[in-house]
C-alpha atoms as a PDB file:
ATOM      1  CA  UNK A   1      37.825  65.292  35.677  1.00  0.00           C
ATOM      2  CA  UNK A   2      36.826  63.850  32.190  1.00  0.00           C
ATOM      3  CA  UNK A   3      38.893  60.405  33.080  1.00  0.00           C
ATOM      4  CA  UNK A   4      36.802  60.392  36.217  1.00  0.00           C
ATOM      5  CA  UNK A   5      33.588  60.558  34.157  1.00  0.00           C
ATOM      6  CA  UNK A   6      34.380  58.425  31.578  1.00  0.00           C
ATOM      7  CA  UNK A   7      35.343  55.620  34.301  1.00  0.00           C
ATOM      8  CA  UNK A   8      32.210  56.038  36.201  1.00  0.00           C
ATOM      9  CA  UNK A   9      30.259  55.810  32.929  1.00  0.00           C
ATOM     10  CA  UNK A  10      31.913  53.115  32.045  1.00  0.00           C
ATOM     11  CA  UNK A  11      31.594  51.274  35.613  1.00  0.00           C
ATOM     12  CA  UNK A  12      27.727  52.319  35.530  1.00  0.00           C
ATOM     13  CA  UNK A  13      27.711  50.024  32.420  1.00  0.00           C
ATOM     14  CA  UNK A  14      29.092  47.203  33.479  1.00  0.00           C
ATOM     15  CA  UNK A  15      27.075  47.417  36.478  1.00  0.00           C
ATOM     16  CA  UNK A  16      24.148  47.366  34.173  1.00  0.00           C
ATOM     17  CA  UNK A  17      25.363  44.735  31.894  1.00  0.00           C
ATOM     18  CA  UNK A  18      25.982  42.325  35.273  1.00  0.00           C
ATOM     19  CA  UNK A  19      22.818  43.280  37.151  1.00  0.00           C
ATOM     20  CA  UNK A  20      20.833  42.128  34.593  1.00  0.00           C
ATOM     21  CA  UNK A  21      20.503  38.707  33.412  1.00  0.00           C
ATOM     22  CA  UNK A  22      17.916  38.970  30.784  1.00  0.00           C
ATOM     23  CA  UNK A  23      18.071  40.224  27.096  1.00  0.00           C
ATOM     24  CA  UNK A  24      16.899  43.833  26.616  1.00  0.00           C
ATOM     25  CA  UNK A  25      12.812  44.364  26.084  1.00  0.00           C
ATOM     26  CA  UNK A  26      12.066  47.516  24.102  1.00  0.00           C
ATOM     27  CA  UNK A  27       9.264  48.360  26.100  1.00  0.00           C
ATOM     28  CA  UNK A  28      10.187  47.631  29.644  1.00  0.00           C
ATOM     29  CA  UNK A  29      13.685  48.109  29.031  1.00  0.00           C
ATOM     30  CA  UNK A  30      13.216  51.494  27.128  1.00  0.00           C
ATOM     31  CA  UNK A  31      15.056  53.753  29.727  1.00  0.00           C
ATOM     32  CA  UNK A  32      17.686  51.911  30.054  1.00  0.00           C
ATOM     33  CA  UNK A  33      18.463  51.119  25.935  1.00  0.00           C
ATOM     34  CA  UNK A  34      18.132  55.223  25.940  1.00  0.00           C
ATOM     35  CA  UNK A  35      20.113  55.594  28.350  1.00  0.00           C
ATOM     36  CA  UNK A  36      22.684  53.191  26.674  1.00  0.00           C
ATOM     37  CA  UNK A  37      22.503  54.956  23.479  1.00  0.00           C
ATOM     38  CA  UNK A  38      23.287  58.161  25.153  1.00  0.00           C
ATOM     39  CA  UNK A  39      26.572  56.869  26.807  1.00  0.00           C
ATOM     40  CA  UNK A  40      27.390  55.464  23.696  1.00  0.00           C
ATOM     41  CA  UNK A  41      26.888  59.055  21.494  1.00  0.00           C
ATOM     42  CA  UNK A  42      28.789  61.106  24.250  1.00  0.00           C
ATOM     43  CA  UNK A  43      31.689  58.184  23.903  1.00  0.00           C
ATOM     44  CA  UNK A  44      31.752  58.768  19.944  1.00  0.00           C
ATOM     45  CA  UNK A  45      32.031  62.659  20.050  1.00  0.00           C
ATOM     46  CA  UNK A  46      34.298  62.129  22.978  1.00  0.00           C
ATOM     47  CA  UNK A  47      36.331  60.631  20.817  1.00  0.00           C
ATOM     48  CA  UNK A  48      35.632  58.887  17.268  1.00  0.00           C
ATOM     49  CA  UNK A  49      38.637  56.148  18.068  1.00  0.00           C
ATOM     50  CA  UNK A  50      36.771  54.600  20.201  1.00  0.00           C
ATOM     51  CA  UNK A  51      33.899  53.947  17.784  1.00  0.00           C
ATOM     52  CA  UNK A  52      31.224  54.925  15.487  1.00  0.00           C
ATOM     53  CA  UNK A  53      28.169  52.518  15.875  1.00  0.00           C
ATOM     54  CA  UNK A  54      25.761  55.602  16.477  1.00  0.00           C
ATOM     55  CA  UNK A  55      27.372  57.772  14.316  1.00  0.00           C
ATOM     56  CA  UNK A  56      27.547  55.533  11.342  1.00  0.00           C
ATOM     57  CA  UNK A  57      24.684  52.885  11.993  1.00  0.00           C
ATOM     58  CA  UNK A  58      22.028  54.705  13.799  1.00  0.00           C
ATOM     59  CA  UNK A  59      22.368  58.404  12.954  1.00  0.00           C
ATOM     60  CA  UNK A  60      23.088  58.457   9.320  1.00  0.00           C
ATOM     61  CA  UNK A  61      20.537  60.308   6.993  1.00  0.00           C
ATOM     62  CA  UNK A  62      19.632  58.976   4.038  1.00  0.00           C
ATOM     63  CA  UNK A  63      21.645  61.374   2.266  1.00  0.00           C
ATOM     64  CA  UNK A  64      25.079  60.483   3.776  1.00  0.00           C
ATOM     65  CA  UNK A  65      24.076  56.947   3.291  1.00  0.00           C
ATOM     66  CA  UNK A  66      23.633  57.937  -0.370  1.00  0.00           C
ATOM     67  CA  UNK A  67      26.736  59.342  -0.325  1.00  0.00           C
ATOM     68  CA  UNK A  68      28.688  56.736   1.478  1.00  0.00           C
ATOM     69  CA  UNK A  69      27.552  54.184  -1.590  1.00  0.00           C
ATOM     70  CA  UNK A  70      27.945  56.715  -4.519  1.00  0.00           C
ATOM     71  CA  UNK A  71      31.512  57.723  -3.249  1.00  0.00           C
ATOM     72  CA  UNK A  72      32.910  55.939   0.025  1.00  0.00           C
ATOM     73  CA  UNK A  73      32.843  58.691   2.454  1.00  0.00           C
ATOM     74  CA  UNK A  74      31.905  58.435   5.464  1.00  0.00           C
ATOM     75  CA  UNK A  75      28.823  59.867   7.796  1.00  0.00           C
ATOM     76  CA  UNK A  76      31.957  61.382   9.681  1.00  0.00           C
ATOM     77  CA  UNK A  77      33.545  62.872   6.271  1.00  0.00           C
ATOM     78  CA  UNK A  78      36.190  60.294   6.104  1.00  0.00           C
ATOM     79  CA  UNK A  79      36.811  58.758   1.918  1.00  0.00           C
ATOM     80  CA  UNK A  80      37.798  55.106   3.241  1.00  0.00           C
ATOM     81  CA  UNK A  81      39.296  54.176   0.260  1.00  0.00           C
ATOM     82  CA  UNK A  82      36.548  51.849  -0.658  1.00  0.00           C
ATOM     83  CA  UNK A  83      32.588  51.378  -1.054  1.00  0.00           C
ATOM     84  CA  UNK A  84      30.834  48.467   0.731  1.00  0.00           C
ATOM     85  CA  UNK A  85      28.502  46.220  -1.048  1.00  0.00           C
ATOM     86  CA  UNK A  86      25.896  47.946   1.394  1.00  0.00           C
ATOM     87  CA  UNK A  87      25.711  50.611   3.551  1.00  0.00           C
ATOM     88  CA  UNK A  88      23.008  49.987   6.011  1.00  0.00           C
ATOM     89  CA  UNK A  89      22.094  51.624   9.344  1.00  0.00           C
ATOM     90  CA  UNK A  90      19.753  50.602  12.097  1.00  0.00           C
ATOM     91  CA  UNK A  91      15.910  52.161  12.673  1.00  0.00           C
ATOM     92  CA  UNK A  92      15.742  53.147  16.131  1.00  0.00           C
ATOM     93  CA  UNK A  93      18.354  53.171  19.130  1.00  0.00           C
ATOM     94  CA  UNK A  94      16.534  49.733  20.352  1.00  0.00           C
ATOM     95  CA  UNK A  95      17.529  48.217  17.412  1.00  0.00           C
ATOM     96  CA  UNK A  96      21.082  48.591  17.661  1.00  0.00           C
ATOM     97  CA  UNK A  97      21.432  48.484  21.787  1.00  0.00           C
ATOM     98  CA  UNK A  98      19.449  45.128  21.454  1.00  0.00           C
ATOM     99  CA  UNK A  99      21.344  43.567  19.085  1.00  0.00           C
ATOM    100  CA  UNK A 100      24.863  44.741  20.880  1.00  0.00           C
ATOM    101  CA  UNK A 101      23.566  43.512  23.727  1.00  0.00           C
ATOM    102  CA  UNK A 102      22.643  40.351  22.604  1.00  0.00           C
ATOM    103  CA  UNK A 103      25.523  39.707  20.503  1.00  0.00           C
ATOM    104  CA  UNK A 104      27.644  40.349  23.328  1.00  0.00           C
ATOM    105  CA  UNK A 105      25.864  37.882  25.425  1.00  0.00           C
ATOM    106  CA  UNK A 106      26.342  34.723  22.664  1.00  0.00           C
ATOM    107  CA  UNK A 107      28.298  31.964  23.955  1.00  0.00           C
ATOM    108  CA  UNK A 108      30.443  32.515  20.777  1.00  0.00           C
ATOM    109  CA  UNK A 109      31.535  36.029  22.765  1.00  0.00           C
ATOM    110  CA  UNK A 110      31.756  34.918  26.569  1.00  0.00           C
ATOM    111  CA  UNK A 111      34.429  32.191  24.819  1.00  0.00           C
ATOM    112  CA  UNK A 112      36.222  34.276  22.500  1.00  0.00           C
ATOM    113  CA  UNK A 113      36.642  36.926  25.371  1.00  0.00           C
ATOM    114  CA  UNK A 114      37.195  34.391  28.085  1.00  0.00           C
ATOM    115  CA  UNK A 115      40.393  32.796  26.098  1.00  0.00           C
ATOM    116  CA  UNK A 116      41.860  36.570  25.371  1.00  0.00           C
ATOM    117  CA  UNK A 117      41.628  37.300  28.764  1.00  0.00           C
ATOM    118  CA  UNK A 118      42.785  34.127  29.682  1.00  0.00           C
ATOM    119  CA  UNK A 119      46.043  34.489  27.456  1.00  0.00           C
ATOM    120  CA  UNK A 120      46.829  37.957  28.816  1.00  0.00           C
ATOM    121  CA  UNK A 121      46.496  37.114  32.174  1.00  0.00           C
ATOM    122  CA  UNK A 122      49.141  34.668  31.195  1.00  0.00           C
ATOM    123  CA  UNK A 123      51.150  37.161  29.860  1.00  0.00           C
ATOM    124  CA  UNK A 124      50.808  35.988  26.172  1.00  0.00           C
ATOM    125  CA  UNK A 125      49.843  37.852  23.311  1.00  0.00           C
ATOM    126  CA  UNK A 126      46.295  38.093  22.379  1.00  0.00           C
ATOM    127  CA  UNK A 127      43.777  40.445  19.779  1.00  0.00           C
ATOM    128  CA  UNK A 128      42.226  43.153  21.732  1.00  0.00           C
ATOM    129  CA  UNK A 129      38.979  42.909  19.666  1.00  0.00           C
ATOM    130  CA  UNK A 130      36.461  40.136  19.552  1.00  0.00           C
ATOM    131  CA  UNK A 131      33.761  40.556  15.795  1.00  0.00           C
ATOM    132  CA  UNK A 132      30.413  38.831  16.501  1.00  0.00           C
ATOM    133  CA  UNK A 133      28.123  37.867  14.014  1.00  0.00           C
ATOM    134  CA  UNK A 134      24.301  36.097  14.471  1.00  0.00           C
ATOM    135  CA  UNK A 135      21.135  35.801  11.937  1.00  0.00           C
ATOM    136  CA  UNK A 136      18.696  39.398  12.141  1.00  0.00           C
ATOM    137  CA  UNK A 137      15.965  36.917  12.766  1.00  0.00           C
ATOM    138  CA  UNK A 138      17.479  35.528  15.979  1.00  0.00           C
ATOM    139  CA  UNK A 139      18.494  38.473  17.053  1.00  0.00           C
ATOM    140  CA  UNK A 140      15.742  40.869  16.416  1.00  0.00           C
ATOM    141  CA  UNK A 141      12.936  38.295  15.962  1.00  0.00           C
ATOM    142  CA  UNK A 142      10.889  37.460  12.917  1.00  0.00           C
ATOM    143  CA  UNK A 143      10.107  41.508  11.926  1.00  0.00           C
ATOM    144  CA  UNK A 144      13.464  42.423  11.944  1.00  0.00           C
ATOM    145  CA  UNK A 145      13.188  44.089   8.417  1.00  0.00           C
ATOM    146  CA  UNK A 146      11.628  47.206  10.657  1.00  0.00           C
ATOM    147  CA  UNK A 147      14.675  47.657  12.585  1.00  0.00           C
ATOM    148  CA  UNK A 148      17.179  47.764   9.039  1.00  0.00           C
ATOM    149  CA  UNK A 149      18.088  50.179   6.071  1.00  0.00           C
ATOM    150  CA  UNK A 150      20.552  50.276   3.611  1.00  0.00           C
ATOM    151  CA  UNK A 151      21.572  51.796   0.084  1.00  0.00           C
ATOM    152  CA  UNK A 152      23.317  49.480  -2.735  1.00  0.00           C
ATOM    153  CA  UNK A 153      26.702  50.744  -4.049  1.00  0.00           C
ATOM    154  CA  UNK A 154      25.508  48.877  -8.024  1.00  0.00           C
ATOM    155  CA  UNK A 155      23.122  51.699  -7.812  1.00  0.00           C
ATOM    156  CA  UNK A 156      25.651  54.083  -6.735  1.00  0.00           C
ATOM    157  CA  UNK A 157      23.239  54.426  -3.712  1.00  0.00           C
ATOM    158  CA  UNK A 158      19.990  55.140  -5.587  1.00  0.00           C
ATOM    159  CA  UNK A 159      18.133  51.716  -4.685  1.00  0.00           C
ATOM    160  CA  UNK A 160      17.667  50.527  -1.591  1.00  0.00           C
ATOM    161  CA  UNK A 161      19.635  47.459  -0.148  1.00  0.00           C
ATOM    162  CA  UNK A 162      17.882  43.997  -0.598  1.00  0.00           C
ATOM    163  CA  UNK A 163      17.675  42.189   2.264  1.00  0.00           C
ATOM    164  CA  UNK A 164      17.573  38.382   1.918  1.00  0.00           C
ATOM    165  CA  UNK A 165      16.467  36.035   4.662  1.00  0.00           C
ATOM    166  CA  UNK A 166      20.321  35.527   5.653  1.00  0.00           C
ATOM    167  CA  UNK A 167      20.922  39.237   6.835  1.00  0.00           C
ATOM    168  CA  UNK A 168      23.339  39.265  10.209  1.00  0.00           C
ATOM    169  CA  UNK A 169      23.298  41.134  13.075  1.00  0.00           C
ATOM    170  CA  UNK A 170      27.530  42.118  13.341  1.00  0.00           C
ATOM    171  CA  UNK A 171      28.792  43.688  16.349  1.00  0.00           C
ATOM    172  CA  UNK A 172      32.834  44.780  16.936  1.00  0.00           C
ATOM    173  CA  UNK A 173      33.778  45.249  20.375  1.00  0.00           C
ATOM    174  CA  UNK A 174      37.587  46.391  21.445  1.00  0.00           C
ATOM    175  CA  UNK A 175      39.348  45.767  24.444  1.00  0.00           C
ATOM    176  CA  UNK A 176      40.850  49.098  25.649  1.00  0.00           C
ATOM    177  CA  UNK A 177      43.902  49.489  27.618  1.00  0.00           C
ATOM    178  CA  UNK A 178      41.916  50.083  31.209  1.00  0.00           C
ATOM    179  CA  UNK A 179      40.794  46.402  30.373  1.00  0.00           C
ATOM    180  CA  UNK A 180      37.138  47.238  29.577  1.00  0.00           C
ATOM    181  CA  UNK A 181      35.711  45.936  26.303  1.00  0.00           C
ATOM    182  CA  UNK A 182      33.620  48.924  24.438  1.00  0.00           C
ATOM    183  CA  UNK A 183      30.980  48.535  21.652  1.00  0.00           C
ATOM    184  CA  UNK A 184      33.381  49.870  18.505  1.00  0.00           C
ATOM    185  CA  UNK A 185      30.546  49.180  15.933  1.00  0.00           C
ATOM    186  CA  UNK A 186      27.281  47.367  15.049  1.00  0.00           C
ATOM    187  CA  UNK A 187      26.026  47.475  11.852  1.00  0.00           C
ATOM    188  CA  UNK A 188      23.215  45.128  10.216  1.00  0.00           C
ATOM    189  CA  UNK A 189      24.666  42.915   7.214  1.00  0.00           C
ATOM    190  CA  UNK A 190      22.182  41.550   4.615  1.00  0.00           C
ATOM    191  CA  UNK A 191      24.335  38.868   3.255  1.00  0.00           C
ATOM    192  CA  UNK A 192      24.569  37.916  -0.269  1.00  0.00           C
ATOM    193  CA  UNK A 193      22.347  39.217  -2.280  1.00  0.00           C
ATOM    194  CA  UNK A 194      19.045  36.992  -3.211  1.00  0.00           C
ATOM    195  CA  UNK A 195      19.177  35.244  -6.497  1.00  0.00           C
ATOM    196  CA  UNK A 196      16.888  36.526  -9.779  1.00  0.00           C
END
């Protein structure tokens, strides 16, 4: 029964993604980016393989953002070994189904997924995930500093992240073994660091 859910979720998706043609508008567009999110947070609890953009990049308080860049573990509990430079989350659920949305639409992902599908429809080997990346600004527009937070791991999460004017947009996307790609993560970047 769950398999049968997950598929029609999944269908009902793609069905969305194909039927429309346009970028998402938060405001006309609003029940469909909740509606988005919502398949996307029941796919996370589901099961956190199969991603963690909500849970990690939307959801986060500031506390287990604090946490993630004082220590290196996870909203989800997990120590990963490491601390990123900046651990940043997005504003709103529009923020981050916009910019997976439009990531996924860049010519730089229709190519990248059109030659892996390509080679395993030959039969070749191919990666079964496909990392986008594309400036805040052209993805967001020019107030995209509303739609990002982050905390600094030289501050041990204390100060907030600076964001310079070359902050990206990154999306991950996997390829799953029923041949669907799913949203894995989407995070905002800020790039180096501005100078003094």
């Amino acid at each position: 029964m769950r398999k049968r859910e997950h598929r029609r979720d999944n269908d009902q998706c793609q069905a969305a993604d194909r039927a429309q043609h346009r970028p998402l508008d938060r405001v006309a567009d609003a029940a469909e980016i909740s509606r988005r999110a919502e398949l996307s947070r029941q796919k996370e609890r589901t099961d956190s393989r199969l991603g963690h953009a909500f849970t990690e990049h939307v959801d986060a308080s500031d506390e287990q953002l604090r946490r993630r860049a004082k220590e290196g573990v996870n909203t989800r509990g997990h120590d990963e070994g490491f601390i990123p430079e900046n651990v940043t989350r997005w504003q709103s659920d529009a923020a981050s189904v916009i910019t997976a949305d439009r990531l996924w639409r860049t010519p730089q992902a229709q190519q990248v997924r059109g030659d892996i599908e390509a080679k395993l429809r030959a039969g070749q080997p191919a990666r079964q995930s496909l990392t986008v990346r594309a400036p805040l600004s052209q993805v967001l527009g020019p107030n995209w500093r509303h739609d990002v937070y982050g905390r600094s791991r030289a501050s041990h999460g204390r100060q907030l992240t600076a964001w310079g004017d070359d902050g990206q947009a990154v999306a991950v996307y996997r390829r799953h073994s029923d041949g669907r790609w799913y949203l894995h993560t989407c995070y905002p970047d800020p790039g180096p660091l501005p100078g003094p």
